[in-house]
N, C-alpha and C. Protein backbone atom coordinates (compact mmCIF):
# COMPACT_ATOMS: atom_id res chain seq x y z
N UNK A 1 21.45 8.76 -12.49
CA UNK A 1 22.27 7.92 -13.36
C UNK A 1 23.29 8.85 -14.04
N UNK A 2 24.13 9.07 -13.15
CA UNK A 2 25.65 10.05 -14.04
C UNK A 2 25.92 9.60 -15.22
N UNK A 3 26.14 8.11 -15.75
CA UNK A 3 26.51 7.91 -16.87
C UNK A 3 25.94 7.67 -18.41
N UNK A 4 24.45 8.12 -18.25
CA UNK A 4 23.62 7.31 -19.21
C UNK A 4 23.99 8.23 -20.10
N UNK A 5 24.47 9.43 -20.09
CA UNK A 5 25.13 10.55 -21.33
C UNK A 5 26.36 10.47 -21.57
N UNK A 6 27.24 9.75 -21.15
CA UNK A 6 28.98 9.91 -21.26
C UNK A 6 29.19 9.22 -22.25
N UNK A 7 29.94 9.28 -23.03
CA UNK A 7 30.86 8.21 -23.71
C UNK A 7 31.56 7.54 -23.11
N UNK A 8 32.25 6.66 -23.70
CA UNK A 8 33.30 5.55 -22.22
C UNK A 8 34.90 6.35 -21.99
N UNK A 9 35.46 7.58 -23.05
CA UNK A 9 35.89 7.96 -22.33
C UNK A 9 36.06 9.06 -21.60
N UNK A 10 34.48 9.78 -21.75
CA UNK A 10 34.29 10.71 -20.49
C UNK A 10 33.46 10.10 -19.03
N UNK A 11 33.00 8.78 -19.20
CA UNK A 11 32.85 7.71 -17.99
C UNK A 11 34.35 7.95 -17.26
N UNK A 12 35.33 7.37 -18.07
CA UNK A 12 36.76 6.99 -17.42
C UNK A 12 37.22 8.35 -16.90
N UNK A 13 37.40 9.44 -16.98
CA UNK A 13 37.71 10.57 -16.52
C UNK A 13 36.37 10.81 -15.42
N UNK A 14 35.63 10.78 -15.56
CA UNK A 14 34.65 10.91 -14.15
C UNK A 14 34.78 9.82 -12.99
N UNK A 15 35.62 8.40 -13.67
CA UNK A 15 35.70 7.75 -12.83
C UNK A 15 37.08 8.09 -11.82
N UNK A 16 38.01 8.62 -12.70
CA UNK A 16 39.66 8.74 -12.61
C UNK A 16 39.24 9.53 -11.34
N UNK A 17 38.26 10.96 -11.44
CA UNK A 17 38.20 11.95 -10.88
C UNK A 17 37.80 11.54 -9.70
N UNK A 18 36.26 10.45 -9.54
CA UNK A 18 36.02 10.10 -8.49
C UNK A 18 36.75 9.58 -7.19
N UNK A 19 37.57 8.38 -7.83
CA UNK A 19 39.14 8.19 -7.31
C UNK A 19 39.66 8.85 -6.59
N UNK A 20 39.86 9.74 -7.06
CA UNK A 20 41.18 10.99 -6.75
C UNK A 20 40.08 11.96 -5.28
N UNK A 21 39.14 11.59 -4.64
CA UNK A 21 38.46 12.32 -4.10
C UNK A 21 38.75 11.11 -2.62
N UNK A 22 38.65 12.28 -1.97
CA UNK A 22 39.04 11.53 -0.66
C UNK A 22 37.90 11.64 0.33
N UNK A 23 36.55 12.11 0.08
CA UNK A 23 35.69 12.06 0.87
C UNK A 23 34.53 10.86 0.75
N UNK A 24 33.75 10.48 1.38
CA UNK A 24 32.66 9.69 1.03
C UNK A 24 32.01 10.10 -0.39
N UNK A 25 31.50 9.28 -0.92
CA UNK A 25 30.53 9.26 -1.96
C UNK A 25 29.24 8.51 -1.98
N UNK A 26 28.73 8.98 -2.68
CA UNK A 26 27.33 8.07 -2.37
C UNK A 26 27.12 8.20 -4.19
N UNK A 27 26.96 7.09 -4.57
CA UNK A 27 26.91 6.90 -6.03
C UNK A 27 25.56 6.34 -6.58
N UNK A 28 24.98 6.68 -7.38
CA UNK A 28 24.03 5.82 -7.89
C UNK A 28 24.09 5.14 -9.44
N UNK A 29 23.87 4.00 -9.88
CA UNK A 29 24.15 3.84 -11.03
C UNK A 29 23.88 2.53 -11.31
N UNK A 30 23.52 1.96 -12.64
CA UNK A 30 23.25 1.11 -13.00
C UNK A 30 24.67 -0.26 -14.06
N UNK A 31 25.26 1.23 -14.15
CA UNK A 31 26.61 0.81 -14.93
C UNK A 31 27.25 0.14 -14.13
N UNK A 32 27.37 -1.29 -14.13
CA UNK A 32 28.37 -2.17 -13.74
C UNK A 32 29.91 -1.70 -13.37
N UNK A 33 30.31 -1.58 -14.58
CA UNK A 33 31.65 -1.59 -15.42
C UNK A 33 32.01 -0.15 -14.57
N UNK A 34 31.53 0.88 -14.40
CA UNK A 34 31.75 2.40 -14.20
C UNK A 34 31.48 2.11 -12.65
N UNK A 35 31.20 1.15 -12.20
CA UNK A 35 31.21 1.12 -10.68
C UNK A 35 32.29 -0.20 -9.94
N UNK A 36 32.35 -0.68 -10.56
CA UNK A 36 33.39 -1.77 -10.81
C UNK A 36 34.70 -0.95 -10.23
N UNK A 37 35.31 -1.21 -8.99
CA UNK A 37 36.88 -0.28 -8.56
C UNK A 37 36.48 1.34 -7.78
N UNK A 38 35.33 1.14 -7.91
CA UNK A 38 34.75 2.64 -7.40
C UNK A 38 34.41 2.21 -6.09
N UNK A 39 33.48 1.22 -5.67
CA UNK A 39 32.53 1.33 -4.49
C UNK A 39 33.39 0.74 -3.59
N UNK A 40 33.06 0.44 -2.56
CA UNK A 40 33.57 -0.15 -1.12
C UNK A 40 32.56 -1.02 -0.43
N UNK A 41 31.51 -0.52 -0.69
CA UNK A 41 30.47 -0.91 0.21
C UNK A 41 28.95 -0.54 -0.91
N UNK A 42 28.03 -1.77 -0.88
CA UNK A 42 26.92 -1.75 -1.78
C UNK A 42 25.94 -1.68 -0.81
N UNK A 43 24.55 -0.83 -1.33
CA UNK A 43 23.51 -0.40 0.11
C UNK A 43 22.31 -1.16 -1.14
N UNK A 44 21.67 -2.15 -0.92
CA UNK A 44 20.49 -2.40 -1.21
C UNK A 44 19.21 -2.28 -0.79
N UNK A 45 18.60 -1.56 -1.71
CA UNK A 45 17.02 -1.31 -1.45
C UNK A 45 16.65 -2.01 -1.78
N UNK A 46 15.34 -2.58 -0.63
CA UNK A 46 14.39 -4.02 -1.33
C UNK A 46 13.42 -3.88 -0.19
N UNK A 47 12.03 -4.56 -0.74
CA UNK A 47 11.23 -4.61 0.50
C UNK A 47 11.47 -3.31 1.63
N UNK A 48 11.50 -2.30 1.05
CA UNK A 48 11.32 -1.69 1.84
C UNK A 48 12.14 -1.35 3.75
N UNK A 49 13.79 -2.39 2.99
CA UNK A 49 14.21 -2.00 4.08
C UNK A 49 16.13 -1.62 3.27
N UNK A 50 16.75 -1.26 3.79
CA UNK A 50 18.21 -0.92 3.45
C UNK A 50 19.30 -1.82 4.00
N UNK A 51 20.28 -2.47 3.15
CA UNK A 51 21.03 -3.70 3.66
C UNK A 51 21.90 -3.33 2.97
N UNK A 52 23.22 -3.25 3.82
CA UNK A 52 24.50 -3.08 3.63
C UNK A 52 25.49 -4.23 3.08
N UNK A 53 26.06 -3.97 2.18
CA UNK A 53 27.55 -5.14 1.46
C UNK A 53 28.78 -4.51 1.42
N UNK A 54 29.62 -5.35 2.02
CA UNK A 54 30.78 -4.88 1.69
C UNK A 54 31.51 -5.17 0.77
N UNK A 55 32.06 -4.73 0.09
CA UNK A 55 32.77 -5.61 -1.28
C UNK A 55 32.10 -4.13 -2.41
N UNK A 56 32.94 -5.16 -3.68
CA UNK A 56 32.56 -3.92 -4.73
C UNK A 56 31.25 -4.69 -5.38
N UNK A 57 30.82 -3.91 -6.35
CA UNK A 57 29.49 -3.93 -7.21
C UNK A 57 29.27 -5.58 -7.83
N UNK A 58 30.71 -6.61 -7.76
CA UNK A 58 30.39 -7.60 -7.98
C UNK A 58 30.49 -8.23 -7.32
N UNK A 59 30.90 -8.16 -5.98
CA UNK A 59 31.03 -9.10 -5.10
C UNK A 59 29.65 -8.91 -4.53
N UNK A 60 28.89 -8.05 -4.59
CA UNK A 60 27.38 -8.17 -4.21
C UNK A 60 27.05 -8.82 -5.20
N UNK A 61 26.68 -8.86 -6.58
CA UNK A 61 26.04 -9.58 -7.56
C UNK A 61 26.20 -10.93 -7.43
N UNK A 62 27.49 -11.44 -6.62
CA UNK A 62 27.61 -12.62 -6.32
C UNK A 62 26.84 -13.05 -5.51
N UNK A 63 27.17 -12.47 -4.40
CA UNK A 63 26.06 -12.84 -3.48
C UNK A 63 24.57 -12.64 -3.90
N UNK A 64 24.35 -11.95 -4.34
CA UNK A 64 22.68 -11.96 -4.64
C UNK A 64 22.66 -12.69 -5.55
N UNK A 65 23.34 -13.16 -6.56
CA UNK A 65 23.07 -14.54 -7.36
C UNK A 65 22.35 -15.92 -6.80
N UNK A 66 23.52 -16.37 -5.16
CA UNK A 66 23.22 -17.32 -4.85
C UNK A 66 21.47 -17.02 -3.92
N UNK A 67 21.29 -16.05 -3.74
CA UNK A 67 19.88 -15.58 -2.88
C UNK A 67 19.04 -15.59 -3.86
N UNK A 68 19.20 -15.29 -5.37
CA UNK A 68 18.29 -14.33 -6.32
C UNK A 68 17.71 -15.93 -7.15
N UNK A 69 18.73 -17.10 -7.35
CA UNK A 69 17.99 -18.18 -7.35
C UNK A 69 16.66 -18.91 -6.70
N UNK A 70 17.08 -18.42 -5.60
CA UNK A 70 16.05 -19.11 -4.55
C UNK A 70 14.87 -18.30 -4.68
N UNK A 71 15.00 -17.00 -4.79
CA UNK A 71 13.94 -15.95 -5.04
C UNK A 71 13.28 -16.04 -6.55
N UNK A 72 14.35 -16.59 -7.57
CA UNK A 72 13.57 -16.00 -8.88
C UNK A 72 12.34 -17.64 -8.53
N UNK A 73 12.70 -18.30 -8.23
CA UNK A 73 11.70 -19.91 -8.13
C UNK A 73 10.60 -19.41 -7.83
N UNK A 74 10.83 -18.85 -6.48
CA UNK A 74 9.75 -18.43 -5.49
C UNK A 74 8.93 -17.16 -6.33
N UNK A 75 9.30 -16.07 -6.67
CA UNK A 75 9.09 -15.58 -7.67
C UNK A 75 7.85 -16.02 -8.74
N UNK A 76 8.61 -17.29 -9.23
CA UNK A 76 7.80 -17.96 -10.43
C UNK A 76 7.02 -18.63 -9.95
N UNK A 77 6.77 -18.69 -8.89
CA UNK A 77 5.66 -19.51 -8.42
C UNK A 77 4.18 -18.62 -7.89
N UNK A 78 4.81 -17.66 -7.46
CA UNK A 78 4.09 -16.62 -6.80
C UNK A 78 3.44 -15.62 -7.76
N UNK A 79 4.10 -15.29 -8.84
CA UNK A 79 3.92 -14.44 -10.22
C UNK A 79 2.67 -15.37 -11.14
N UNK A 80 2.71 -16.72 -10.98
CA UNK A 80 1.70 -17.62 -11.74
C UNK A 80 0.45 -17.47 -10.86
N UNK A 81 0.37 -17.59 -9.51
CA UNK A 81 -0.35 -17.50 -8.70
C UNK A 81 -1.66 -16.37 -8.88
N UNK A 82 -0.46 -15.08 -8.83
CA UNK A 82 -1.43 -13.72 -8.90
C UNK A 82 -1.44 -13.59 -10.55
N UNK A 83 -0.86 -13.99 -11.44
CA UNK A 83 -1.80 -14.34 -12.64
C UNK A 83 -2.99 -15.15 -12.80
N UNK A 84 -2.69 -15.76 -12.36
CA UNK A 84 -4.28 -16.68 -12.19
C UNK A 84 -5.44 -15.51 -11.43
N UNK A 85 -4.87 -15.08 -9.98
CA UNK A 85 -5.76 -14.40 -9.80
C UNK A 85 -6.15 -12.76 -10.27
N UNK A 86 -5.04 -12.42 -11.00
CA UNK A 86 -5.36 -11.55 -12.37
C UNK A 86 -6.10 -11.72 -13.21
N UNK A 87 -6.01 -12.89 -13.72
CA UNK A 87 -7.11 -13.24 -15.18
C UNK A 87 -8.45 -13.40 -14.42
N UNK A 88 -8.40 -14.16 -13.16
CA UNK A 88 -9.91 -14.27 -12.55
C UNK A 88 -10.54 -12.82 -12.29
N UNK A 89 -9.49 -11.96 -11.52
CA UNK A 89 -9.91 -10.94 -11.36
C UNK A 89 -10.37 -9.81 -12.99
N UNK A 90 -9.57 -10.53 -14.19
CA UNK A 90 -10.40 -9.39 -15.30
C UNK A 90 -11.52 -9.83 -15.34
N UNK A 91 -11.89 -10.88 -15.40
CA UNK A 91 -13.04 -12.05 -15.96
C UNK A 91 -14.14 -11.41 -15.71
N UNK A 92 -13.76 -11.36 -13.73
CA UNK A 92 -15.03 -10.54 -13.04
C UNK A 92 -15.46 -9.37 -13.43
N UNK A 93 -14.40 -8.80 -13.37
CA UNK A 93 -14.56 -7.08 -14.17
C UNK A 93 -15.55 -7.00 -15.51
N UNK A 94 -14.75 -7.83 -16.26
CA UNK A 94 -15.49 -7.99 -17.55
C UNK A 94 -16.73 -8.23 -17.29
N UNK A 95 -17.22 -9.28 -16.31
CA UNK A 95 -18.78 -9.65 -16.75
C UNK A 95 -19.17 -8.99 -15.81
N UNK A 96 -18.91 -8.38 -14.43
CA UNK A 96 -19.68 -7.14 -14.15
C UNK A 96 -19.96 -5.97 -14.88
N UNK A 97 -18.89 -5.48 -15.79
CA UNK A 97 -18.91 -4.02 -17.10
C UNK A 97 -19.57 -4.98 -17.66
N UNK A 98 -20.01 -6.21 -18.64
CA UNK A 98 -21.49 -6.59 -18.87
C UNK A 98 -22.31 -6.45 -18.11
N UNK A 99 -22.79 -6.99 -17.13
CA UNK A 99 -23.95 -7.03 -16.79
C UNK A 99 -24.30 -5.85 -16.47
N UNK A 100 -23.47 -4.53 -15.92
CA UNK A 100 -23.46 -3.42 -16.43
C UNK A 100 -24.50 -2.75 -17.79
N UNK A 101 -24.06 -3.02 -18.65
CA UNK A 101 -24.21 -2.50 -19.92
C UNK A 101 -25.88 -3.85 -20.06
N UNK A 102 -25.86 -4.50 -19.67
CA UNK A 102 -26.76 -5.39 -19.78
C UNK A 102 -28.37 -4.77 -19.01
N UNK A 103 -27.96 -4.43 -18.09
CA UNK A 103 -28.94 -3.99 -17.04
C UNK A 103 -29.17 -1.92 -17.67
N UNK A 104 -28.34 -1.48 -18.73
CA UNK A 104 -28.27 -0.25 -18.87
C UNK A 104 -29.64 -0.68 -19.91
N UNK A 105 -29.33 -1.42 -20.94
CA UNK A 105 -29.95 -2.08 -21.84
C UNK A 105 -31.49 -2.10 -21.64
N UNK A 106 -31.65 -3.02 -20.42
CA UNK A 106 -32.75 -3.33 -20.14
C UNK A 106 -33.82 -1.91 -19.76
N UNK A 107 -32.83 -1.44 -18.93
CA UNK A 107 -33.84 -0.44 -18.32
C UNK A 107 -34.35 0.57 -19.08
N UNK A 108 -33.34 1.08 -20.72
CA UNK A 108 -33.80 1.55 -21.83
C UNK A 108 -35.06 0.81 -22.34
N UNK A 109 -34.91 -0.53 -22.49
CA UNK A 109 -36.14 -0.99 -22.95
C UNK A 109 -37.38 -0.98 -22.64
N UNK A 110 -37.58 -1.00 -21.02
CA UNK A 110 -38.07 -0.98 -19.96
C UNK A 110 -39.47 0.41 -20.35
N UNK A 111 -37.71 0.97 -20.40
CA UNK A 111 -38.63 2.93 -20.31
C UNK A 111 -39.15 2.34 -21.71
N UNK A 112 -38.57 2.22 -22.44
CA UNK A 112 -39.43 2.72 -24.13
C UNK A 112 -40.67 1.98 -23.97
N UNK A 113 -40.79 0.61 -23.37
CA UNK A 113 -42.02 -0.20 -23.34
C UNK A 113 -42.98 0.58 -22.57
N UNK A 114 -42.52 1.12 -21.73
CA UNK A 114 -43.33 1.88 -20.59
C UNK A 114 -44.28 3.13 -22.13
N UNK A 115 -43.88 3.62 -22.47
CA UNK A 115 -43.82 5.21 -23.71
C UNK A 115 -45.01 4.01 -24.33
N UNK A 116 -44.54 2.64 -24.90
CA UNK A 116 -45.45 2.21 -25.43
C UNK A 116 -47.05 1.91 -25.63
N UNK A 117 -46.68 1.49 -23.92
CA UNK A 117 -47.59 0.93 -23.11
C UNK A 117 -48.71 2.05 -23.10
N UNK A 118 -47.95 3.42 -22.38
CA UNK A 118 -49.07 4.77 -22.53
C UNK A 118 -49.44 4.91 -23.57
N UNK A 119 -48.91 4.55 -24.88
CA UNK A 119 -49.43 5.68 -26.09
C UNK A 119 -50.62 4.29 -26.62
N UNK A 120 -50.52 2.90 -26.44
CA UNK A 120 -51.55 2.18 -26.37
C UNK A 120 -52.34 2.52 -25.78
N UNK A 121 -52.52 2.79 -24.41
CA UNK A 121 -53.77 2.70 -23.71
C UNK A 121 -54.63 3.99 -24.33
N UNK A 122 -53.58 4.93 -24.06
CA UNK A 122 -54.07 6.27 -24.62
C UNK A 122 -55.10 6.16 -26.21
N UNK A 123 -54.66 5.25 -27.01
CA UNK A 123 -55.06 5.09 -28.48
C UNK A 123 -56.87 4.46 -28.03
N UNK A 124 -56.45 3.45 -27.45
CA UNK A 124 -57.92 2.35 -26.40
C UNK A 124 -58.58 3.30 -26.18
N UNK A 125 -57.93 4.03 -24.94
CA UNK A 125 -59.07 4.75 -24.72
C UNK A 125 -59.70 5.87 -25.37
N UNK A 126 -59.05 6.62 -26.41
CA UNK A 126 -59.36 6.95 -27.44
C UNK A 126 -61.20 6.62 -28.46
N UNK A 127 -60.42 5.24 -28.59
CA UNK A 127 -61.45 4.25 -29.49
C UNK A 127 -62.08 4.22 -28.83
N UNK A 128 -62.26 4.20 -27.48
CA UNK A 128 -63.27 3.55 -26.38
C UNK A 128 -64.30 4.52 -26.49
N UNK A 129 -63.66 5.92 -26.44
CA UNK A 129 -64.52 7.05 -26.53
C UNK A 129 -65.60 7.16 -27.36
N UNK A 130 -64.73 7.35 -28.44
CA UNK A 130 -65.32 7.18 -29.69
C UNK A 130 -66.83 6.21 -29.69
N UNK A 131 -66.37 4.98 -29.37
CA UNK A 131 -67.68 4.03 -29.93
C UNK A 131 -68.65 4.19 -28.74
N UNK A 132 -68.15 4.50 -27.73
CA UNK A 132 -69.54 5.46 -26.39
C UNK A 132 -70.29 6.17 -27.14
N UNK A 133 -69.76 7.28 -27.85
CA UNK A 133 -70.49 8.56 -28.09
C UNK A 133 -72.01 8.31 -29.27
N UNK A 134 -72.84 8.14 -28.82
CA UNK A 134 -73.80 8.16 -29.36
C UNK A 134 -74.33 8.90 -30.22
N UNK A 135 -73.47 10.43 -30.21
CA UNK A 135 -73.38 11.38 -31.20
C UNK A 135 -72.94 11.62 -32.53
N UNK A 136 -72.44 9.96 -32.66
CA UNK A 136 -70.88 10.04 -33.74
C UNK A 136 -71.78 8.52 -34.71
N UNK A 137 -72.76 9.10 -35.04
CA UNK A 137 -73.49 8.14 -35.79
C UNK A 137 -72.80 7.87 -37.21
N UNK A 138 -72.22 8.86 -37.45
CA UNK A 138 -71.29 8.41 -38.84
C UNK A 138 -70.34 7.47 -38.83
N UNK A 139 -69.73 7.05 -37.75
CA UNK A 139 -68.95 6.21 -37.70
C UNK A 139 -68.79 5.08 -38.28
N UNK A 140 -67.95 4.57 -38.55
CA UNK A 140 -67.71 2.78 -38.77
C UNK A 140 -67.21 2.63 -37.88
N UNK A 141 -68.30 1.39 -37.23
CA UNK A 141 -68.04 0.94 -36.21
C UNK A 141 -67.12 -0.56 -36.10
N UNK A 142 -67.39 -0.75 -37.11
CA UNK A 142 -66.22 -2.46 -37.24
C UNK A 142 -64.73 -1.60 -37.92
N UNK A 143 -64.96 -1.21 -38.38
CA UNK A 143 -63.49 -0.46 -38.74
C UNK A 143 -62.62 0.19 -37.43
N UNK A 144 -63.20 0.60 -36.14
CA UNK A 144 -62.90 1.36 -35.45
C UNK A 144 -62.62 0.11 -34.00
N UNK A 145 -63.84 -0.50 -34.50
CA UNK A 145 -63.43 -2.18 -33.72
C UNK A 145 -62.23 -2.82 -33.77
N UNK A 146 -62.18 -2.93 -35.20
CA UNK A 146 -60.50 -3.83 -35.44
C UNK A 146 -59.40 -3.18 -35.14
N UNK A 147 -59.76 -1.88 -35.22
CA UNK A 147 -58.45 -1.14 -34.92
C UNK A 147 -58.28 -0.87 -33.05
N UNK A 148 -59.07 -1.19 -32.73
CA UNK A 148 -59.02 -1.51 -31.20
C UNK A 148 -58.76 -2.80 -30.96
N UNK A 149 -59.15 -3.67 -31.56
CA UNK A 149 -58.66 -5.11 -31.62
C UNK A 149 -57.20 -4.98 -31.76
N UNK A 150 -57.21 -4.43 -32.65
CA UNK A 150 -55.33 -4.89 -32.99
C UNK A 150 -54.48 -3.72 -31.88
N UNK A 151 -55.06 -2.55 -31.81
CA UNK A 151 -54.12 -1.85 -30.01
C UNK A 151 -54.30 -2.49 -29.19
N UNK A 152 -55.27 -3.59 -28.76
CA UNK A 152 -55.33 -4.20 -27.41
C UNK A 152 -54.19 -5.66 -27.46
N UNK A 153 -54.06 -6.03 -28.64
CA UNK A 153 -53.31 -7.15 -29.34
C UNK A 153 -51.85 -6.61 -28.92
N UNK A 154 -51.71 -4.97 -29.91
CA UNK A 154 -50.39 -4.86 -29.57
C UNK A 154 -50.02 -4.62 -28.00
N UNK A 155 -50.87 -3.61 -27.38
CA UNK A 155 -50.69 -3.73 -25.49
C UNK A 155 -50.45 -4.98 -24.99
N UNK A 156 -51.09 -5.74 -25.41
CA UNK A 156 -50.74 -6.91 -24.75
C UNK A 156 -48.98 -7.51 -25.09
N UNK A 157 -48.50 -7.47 -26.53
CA UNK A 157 -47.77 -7.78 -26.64
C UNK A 157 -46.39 -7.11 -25.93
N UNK A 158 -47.16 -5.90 -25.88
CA UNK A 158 -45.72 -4.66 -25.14
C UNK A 158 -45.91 -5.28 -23.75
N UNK A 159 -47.13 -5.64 -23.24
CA UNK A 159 -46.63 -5.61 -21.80
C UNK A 159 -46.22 -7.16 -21.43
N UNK A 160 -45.88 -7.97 -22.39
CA UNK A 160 -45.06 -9.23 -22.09
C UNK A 160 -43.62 -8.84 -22.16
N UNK A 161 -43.64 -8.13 -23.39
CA UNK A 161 -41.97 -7.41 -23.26
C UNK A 161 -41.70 -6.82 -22.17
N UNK A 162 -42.42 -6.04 -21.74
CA UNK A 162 -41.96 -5.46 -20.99
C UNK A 162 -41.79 -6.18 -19.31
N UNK A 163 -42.77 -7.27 -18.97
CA UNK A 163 -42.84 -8.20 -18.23
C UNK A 163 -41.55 -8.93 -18.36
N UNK A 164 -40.99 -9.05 -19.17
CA UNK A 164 -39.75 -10.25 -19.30
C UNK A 164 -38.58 -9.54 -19.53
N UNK A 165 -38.82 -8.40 -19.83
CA UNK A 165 -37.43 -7.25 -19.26
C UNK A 165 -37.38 -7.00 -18.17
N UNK A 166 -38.48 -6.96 -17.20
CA UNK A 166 -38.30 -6.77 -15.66
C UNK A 166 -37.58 -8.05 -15.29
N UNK A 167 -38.00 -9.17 -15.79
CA UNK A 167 -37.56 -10.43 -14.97
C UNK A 167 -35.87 -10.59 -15.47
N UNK A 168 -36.09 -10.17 -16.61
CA UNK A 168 -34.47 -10.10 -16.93
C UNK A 168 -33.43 -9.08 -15.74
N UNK A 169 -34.23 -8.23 -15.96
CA UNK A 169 -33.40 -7.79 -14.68
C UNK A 169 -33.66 -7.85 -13.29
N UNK A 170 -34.35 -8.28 -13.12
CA UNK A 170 -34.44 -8.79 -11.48
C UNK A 170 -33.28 -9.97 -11.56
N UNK A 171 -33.14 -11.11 -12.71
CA UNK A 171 -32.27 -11.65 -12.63
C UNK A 171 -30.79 -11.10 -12.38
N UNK A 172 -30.24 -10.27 -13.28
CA UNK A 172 -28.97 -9.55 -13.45
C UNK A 172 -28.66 -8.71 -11.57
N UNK A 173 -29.76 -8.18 -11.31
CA UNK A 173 -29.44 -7.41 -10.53
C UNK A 173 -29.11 -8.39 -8.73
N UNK A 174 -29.79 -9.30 -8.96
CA UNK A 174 -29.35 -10.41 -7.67
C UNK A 174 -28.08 -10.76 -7.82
């Protein structure tokens, strides 16, 4: 883009100069006005192929006016289209990065229930020991009862959690 630094009248002296040159040019530019009396012939890039105009910088704009109608429609029809299937396509994203984070969730829980589960049984069998030993006559034995009552209470309760976090994710993961 030669002109996006000029003032308009060091544009006009680069244009004067261009003029005054008698060989081909190949110009690039966005400036209308600064190409306006300059060109001969307009080369459009599009789709990936190169198409020649003859005329200056507005006699193409003309012509692509009457084409660029028909295109901006088509355009707007086609642009709503792959928005739609844009927004469908975040949607998915989104609730896969949930179920993602959903299934990360679970399997944390999973493990910790698992940690639970051992340090219950471990406690059971503990107590279990304990009220075997025939040696351990000092004991309280209903005191040592309830408190096995209530670890077998809580095991049980960990391993429903933990039962219905598996099913949670057996769900997520189908």
């Amino acid at each position: 883009e030669p002109t996006n630094h000029l003032d308009m009248q060091s544009k006009d002296v680069l244009k004067n100069a261009l003029l005054q040159y008698s060989g081909t040019l190949i110009v690039v530019s966005h400036d209308r006005d600064f190409l306006q009396g300059l060109t001969t012939k307009v080369f459009e890039f599009r789709n990936k192929k190169v198409k020649e105009h003859l005329g200056d910088i507005y006699d193409f704009l003309e012509y692509r006016k009457l084409t660029t109608l028909k295109e901006l429609e088509a355009a707007k029809q086609s642009r709503s289209q792959s928005e739609n299937a844009v927004s469908e396509n975040k949607i998915s994203y989104e609730q896969k990065k949930q179920t993602e984070r959903d299934i990360r969730k679970l399997l944390t829980q999973i493990e910790k229930a698992e940690k639970r589960i051992a340090d219950f049984e471990s406690q059971i069998a503990d107590k279990n020991l304990i009220l075997s030993d025939p040696s351990k006559a000092d004991i309280n034995y209903n005191e040592i009862s309830r408190e096995l009552n209530s670890l077998q209470k809580e095991l049980e309760k960990e391993m429903v959690h933990w039962e219905k976090c598996h099913h949670e994710l057996d769900d997520l993961q189908k």
